[in-house]
Protein backbone atom coordinates (compact mmCIF):
# COMPACT_ATOMS: atom_id res chain seq x y z
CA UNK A 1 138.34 73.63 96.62
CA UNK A 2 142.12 74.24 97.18
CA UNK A 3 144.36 72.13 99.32
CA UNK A 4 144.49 73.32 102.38
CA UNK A 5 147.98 74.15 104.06
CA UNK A 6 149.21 72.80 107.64
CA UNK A 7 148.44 75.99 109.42
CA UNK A 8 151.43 74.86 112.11
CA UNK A 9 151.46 78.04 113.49
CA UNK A 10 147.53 78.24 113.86
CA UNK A 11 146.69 75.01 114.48
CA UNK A 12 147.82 71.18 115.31
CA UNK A 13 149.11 68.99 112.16
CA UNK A 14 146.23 66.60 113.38
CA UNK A 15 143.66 68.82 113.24
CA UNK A 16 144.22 69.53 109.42
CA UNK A 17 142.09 65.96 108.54
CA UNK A 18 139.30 66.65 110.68
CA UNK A 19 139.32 69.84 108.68
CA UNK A 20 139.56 68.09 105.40
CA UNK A 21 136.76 65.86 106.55
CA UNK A 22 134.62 69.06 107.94
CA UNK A 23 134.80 71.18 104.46
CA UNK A 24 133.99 68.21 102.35
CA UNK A 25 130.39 67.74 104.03
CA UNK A 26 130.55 71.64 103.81
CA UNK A 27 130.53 71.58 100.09
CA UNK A 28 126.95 70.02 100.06
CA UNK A 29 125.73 73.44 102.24
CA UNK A 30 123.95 76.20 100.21
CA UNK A 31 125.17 78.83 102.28
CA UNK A 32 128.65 80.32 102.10
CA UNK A 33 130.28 78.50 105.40
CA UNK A 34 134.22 79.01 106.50
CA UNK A 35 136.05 76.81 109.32
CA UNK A 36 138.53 79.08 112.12
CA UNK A 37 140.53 78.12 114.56
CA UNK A 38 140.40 79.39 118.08
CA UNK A 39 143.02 81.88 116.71
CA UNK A 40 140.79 83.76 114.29
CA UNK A 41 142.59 81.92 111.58
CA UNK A 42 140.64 81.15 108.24
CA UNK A 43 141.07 77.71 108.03
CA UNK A 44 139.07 76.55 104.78
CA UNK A 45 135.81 77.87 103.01
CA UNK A 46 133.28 75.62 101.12
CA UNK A 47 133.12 76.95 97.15
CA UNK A 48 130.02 79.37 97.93
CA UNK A 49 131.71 81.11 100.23
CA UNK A 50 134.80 81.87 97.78
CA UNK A 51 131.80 82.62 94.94
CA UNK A 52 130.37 85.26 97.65
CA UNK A 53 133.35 86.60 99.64
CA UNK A 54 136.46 86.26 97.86
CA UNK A 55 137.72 88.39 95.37
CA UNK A 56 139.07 87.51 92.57
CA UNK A 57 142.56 86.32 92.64
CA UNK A 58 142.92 87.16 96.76
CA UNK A 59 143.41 84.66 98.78
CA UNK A 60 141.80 84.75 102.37
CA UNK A 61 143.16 81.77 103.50
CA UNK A 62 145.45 82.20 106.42
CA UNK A 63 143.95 86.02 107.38
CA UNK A 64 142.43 86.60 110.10
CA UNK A 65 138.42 86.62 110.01
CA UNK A 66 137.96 90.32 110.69
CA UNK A 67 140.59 91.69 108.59
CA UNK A 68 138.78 89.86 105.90
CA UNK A 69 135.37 90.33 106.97
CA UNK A 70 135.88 94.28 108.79
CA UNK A 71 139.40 95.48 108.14
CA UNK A 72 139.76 95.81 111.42
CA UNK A 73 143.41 94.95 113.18
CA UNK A 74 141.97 93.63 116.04
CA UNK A 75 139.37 91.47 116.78
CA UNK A 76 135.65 92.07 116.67
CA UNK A 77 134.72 92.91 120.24
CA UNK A 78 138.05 94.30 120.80
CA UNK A 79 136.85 97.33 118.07
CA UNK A 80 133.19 98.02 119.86
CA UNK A 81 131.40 95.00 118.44
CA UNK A 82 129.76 92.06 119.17
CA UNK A 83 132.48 88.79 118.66
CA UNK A 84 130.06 85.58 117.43
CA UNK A 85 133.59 83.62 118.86
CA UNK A 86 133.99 85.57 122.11
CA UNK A 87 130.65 84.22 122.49
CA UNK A 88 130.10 80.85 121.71
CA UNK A 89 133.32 80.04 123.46
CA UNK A 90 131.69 81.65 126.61
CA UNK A 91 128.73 80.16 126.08
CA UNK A 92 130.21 76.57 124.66
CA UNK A 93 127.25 76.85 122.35
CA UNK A 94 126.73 78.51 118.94
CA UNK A 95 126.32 82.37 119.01
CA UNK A 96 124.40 84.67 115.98
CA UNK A 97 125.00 88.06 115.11
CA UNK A 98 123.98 90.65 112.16
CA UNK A 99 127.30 92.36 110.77
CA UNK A 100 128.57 94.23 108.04
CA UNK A 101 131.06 93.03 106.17
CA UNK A 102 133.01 94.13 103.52
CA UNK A 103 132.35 92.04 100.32
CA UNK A 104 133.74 92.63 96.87
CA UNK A 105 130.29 94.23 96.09
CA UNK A 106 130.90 96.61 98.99
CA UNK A 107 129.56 96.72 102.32
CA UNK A 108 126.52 94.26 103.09
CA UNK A 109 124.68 93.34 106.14
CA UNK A 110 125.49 89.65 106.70
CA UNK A 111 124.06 87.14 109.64
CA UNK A 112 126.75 85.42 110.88
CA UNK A 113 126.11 82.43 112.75
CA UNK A 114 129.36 80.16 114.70
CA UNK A 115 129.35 77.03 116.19
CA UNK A 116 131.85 75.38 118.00
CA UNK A 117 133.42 72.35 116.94
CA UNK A 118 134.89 69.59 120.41
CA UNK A 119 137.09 67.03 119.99
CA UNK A 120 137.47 63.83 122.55
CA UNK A 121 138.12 65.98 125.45
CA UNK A 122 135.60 68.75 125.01
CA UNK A 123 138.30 71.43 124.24
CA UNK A 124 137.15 73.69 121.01
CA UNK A 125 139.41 72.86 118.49
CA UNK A 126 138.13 74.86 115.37
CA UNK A 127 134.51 76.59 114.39
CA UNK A 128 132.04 76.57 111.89
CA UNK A 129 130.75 80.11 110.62
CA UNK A 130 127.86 79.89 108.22
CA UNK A 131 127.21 83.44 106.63
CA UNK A 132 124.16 84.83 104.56
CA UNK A 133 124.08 88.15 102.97
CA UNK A 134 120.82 90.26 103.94
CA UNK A 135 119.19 90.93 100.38
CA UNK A 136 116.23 93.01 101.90
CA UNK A 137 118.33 96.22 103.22
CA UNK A 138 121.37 98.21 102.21
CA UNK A 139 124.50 99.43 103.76
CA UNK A 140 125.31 101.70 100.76
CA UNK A 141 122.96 104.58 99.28
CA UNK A 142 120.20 102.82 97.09
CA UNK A 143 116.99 103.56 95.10
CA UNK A 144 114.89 101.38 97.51
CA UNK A 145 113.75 99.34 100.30
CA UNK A 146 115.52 99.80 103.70
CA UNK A 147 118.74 101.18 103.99
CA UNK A 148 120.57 101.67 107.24
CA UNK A 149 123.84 100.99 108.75
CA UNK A 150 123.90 102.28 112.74
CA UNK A 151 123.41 100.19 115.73
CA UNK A 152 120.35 101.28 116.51
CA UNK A 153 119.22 100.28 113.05
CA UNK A 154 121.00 96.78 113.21
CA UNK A 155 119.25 96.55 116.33
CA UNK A 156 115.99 96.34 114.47
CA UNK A 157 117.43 94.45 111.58
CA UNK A 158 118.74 91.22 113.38
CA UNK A 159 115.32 91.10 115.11
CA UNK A 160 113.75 91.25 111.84
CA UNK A 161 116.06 88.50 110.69
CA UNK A 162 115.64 86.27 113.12
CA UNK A 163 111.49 86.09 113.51
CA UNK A 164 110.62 86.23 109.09
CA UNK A 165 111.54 82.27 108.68
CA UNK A 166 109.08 81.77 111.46
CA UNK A 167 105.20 82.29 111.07
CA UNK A 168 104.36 84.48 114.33
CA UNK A 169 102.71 87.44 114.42
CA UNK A 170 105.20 90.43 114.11
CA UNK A 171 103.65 93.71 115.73
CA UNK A 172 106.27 97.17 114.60
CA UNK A 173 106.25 100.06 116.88
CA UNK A 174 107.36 103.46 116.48
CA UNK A 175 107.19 106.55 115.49
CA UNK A 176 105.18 108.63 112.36
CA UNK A 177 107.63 108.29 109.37
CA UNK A 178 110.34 105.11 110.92
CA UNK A 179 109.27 103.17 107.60
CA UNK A 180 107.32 100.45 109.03
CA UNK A 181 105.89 99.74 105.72
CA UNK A 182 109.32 99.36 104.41
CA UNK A 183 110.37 97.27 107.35
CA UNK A 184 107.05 94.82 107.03
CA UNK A 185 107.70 94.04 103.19
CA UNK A 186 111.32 92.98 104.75
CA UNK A 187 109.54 90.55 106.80
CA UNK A 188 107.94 89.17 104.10
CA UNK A 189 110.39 88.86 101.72
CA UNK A 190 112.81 86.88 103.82
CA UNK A 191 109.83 84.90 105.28
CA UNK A 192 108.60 81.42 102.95
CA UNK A 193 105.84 83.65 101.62
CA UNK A 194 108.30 85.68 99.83
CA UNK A 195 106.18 84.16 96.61
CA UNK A 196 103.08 85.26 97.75
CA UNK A 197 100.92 88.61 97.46
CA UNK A 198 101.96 91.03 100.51
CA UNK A 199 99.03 93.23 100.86
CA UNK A 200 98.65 96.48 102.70
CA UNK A 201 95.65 97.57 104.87
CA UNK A 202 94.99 101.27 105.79
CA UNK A 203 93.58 100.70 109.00
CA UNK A 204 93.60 104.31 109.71
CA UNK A 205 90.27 106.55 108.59
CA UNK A 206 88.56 103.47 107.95
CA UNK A 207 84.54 103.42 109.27
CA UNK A 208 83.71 100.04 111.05
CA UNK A 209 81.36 99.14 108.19
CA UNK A 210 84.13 99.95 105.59
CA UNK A 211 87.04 98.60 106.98
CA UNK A 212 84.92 95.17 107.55
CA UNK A 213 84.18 95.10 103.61
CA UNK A 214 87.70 95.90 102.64
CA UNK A 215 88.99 93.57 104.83
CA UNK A 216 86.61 90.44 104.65
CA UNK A 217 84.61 91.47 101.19
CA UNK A 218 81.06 91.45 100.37
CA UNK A 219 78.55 89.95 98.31
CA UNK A 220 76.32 91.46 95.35
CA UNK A 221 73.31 93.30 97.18
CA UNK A 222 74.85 93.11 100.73
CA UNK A 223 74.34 96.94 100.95
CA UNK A 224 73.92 100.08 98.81
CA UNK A 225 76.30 100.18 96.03
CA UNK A 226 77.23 96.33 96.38
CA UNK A 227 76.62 95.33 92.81
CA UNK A 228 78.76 92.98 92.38
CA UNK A 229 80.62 90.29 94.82
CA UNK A 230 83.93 91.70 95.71
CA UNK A 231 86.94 89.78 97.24
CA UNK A 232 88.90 91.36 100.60
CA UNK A 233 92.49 91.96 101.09
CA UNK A 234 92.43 88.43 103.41
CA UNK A 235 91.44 86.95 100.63
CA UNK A 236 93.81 88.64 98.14
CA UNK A 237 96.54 88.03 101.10
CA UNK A 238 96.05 84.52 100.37
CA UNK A 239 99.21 82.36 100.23
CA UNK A 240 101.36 85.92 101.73
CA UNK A 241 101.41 88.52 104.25
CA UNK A 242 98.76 90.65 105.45
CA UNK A 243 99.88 94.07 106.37
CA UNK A 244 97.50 96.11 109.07
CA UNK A 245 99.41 99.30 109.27
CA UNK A 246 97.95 101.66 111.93
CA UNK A 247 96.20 98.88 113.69
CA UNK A 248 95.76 101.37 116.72
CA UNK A 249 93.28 103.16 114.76
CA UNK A 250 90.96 99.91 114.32
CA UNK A 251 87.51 100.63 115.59
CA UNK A 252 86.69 98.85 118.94
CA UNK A 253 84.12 97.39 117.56
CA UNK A 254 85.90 95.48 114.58
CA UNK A 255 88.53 94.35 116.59
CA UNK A 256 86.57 91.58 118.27
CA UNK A 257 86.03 90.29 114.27
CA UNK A 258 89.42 90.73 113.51
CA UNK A 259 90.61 88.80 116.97
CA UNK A 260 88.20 86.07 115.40
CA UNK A 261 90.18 85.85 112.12
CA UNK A 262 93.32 85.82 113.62
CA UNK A 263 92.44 82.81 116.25
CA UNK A 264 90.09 80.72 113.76
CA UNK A 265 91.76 81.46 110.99
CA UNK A 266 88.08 81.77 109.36
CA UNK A 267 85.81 84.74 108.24
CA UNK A 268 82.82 85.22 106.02
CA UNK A 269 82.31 88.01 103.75
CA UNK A 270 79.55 90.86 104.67
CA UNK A 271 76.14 89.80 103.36
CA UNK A 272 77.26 85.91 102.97
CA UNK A 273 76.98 82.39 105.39
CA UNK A 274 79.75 81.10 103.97
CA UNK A 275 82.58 80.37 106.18
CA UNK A 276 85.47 80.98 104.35
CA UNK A 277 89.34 80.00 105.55
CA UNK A 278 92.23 82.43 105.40
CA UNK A 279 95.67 81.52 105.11
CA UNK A 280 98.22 84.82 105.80
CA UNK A 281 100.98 85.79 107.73
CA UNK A 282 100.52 88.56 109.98
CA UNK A 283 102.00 91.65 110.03
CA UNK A 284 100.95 94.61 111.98
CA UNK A 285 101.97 98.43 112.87
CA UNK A 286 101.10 101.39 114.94
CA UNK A 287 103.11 104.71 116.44
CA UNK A 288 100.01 104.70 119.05
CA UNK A 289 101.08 103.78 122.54
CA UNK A 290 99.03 100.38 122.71
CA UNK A 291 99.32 99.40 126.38
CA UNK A 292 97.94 102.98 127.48
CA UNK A 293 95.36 102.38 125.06
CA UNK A 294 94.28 99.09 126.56
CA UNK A 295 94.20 100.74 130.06
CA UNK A 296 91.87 103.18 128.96
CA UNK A 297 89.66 100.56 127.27
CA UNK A 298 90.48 101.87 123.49
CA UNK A 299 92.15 98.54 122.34
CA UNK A 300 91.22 94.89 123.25
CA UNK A 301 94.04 93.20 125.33
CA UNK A 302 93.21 89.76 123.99
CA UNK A 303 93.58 91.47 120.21
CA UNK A 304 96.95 93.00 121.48
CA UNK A 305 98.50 89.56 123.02
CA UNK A 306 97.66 88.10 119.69
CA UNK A 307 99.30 90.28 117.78
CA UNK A 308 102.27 91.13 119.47
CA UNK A 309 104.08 87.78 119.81
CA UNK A 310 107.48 89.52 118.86
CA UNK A 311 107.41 93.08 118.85
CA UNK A 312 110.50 95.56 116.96
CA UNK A 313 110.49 99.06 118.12
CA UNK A 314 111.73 101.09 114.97
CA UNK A 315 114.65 103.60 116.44
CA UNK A 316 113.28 107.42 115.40
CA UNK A 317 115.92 108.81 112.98
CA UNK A 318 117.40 111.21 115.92
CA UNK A 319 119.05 108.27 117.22
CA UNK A 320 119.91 106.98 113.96
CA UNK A 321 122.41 110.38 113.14
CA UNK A 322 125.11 108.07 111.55
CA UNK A 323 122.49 106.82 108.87
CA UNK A 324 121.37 110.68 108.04
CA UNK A 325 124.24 110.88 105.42
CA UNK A 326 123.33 107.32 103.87
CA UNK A 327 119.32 108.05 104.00
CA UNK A 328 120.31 111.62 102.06
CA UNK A 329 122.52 110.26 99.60
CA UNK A 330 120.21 107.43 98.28
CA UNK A 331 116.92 109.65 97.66
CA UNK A 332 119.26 112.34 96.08
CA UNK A 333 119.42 108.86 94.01
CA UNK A 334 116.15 108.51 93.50
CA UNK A 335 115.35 110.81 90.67
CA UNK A 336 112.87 111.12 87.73
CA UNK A 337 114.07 109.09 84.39
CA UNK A 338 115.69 111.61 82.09
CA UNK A 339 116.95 114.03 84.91
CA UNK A 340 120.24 114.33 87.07
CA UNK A 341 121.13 112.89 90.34
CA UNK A 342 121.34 115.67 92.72
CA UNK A 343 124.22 116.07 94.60
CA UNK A 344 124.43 118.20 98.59
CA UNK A 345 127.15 120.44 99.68
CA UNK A 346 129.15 119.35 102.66
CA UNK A 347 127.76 122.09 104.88
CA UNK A 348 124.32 121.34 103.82
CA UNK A 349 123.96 118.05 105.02
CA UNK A 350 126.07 118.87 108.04
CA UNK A 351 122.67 121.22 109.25
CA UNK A 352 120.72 117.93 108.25
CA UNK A 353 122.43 116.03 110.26
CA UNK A 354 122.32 118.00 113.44
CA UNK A 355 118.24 118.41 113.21
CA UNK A 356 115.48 116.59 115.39
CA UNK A 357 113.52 115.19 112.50
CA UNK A 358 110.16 114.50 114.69
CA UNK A 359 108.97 113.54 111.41
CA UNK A 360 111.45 110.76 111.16
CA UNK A 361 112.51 110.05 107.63
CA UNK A 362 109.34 110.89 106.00
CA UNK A 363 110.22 114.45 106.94
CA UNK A 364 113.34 113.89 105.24
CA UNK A 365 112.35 112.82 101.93
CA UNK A 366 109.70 116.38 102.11
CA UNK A 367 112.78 118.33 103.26
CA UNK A 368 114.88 117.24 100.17
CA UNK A 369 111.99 116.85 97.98
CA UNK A 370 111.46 120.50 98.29
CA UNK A 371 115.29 121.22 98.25
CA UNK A 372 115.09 119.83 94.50
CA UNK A 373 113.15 122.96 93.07
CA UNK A 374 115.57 125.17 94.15
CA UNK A 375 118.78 122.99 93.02
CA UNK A 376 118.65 124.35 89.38
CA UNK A 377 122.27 123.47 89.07
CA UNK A 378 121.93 120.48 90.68
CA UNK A 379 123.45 121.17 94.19
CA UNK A 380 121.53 121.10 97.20
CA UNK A 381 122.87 123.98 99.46
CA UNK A 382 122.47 125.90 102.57
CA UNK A 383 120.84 128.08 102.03
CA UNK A 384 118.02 126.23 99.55
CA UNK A 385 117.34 123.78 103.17
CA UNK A 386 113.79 124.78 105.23
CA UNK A 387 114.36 126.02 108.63
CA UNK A 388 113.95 123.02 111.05
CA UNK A 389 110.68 122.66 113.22
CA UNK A 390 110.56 123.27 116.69
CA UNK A 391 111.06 120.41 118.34
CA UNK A 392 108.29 118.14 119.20
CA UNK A 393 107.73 116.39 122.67
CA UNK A 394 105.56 113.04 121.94
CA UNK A 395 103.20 112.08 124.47
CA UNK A 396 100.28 109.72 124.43
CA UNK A 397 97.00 111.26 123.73
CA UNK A 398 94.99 113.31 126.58
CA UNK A 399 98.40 114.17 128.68
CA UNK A 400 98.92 117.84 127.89
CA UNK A 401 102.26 117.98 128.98
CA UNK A 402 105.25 115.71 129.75
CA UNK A 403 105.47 116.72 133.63
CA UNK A 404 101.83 115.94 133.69
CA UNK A 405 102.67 112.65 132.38
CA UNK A 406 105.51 112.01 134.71
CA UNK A 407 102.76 112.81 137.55
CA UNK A 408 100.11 110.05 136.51
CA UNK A 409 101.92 107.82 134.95
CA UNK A 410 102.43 104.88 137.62
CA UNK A 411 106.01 102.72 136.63
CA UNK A 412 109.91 103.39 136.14
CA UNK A 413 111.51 105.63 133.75
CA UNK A 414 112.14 102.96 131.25
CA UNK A 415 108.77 101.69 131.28
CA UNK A 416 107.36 105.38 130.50
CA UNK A 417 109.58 105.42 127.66
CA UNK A 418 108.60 101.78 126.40
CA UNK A 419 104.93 103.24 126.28
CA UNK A 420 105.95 106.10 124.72
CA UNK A 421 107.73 104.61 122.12
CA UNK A 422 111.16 106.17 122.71
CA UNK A 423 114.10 104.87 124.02
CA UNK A 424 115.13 105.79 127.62
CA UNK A 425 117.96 108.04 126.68
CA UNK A 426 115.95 110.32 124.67
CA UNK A 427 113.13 110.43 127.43
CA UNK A 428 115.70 112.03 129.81
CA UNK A 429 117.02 114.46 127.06
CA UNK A 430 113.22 115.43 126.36
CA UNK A 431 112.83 115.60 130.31
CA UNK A 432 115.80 117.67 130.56
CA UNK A 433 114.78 119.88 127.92
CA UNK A 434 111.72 120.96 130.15
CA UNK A 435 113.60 120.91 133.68
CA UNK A 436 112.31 117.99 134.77
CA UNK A 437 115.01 115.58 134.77
């Protein structure tokens, strides 16, 4: 740890012990962990902050936190962002926020977390910031898991971060194609199951009879074609996360046996007595408008209390435009062993960026996928690109149009967009669209 200087300018001569005192018990803590002053100053950082954040042979000490930390000249909320010390002064309290930071690896999603530090008379004389680097997710292009780096995106991503240490149920909401498989593996990895098996269930296309033996297993002779016991995925999810993607699509019938699992915490395979205890973290998923559904008696409101204790809408990748060019780039990345990376012309991915994609990012991938064929010199261009879709207005099953749904539907503006899994301001653009707005 080097000394650390008076900081007259920043700070009070007396205040340099207490700091002394505070970065010492610092050096015990795990996580990289810096102490400010109410000026912004960098005070002092414990050694795994220097190890994470510094490069080598800069010195941070003295600089403000977001030039380090941003580049930016002023501070945080100053330059459109949320300030962790605006905050926690305001609020006298400690104050957590997901950033992106520059790091000597690049750009990285960090949570940032600040507490203020009193002294006798309850003025803030310094503050603690305690930082952890987001391993699950990318700002940069990469050859997997998430990657994202607009607010919309972060939105999702701090919500993520703050319910995976925790073992609630996490229900994620959104459109066809938002990766919600990606995002659920995310969960899990940053949750204390990260060790464990996550498995995935189909819930979609699945009979009642068939989805209860994939899910719960079945004994030798428990029906036709049973000739031997077989295990289920709750029993494979032992120890992990279970994954029911789709969960919309679970027959009425089954859910009242899966409501049972999930409240007892017990099941018995199909042909067997045998009460049998699971031990999973759930994890579940659906684009289908769930609170419509329960109206119309299609999905069990008990089941859907149970498994929504913290909801994440997904953002559809129209309002994610500033993570088109990051989303491109990586699965240009992602290419066979043995062949090129592709690269995209600048006008190319300028039409990408300017399209709908009511497939989300699935129809992204397909777009470039089929791009690749005709990139014999390895260039995406122009011309090679599909023609876009017509755009696609989503509504919830039976309404045949959106003014019909404005008609029947009986609750604000923002609440029809809630059910419809879209965020207000692309409601009224969709609503404008068709002269209704």
């Amino acid at each position: 740890m080097p000394p650390i200087p008076p900081f007259k300018d920043a700070t009070s001569s007396a205040l340099v012990p207490q700091v002394q005192s505070l970065v010492s018990f610092l050096e015990h803590e795990p996580h990289p962990m810096i102490v400010l002053d109410p000026d912004y100053n960098i005070l002092a950082a414990n050694t795994a902050y220097q190890r994470q954040f510094s490069s080598v042979g800069k010195s941070f000490i003295g600089h403000k936190c977001y030039q380090v930390s941003h580049h930016y000249d002023v501070p945080c909320d100053q330059a459109g962002e949320h300030c962790p010390m605006k905050k926690a002064q305001e609020l006298r309290g400690p104050d957590r926020v997901l950033h992106i930071h520059h790091t000597p690896r690049g750009p990285e999603h960090v949570d940032v977390e600040l507490r203020p530090i009193f002294d006798e008379h309850g003025s803030i004389t310094a503050y603690v910031e305690r930082l952890a680097v987001v391993r699950s997710v990318s700002a940069r292009p990469s050859n997997e898991g998430l990657v994202g780096r607009s607010p919309a995106f972060n939105a999702a991503l701090s919500a993520l971060q703050r319910v995976a240490p925790s073992m609630l149920p996490v229900l994620l909401l959104g459109e066809s194609g938002t990766g919600k498989e990606l995002f659920a593996r995310a969960v899990h990895e940053a949750s204390k199951r990260a060790s464990g098996p996550f498995v995935v269930v189909d819930c979609s296309g699945l009979t009642e009879t068939l989805f209860e033996s994939e899910l719960f297993g079945h004994e030798k002779g428990a029906f036709t074609g049973a000739t031997a016991r077989k295990p289920g995925l709750v029993e494979t999810a032992q120890g992990g996360t279970l994954f029911l993607d789709e969960i919309g699509d679970v027959p009425l019938g089954m859910q009242v046996k899966l409501l049972r699992l999930i409240e007892s915490g017990t099941y018995r395979r199909v042909g067997s007595i045998e009460t049998l205890h699971a031990n999973f973290r759930l994890v579940a998923a659906t684009h289908k408008p769930l609170e419509v559904m329960m109206v119309r008696g299609e999905f069990r409101q008990d089941l859907y209390y149970r498994i929504s204790a913290f909801p994440i809408v997904l953002p559809p990748l129209r309002e994610r435009a500033d993570d088109i060019a990051l989303l491109v780039h990586s699965f240009l990345q992602r290419t066979e062993v043995g062949k090129p990376t592709l690269t995209i012309e600048p006008d190319a991915l300028f039409q990408l960026q300017q399209r709908d994609w009511p497939g989300n990012i699935r129809e992204l991938r397909n777009v470039l996928e089929r791009a690749r064929l005709f990139a014999d010199d390895g260039v995406i261009r122009l011309a090679t690109l599909p023609d876009a879709p017509r755009s696609l207005t989503v509504v919830p099953h039976g309404a045949a149009t959106m003014a019909t749904l404005l008609a029947t539907f009986k609750g604000t503006r923002s609440e029809l967009a809630a059910s419809l899994r879209i965020s207000e301001r692309t409601l009224y653009r969709r609503l404008k669209e068709q002269g209704l707005a």
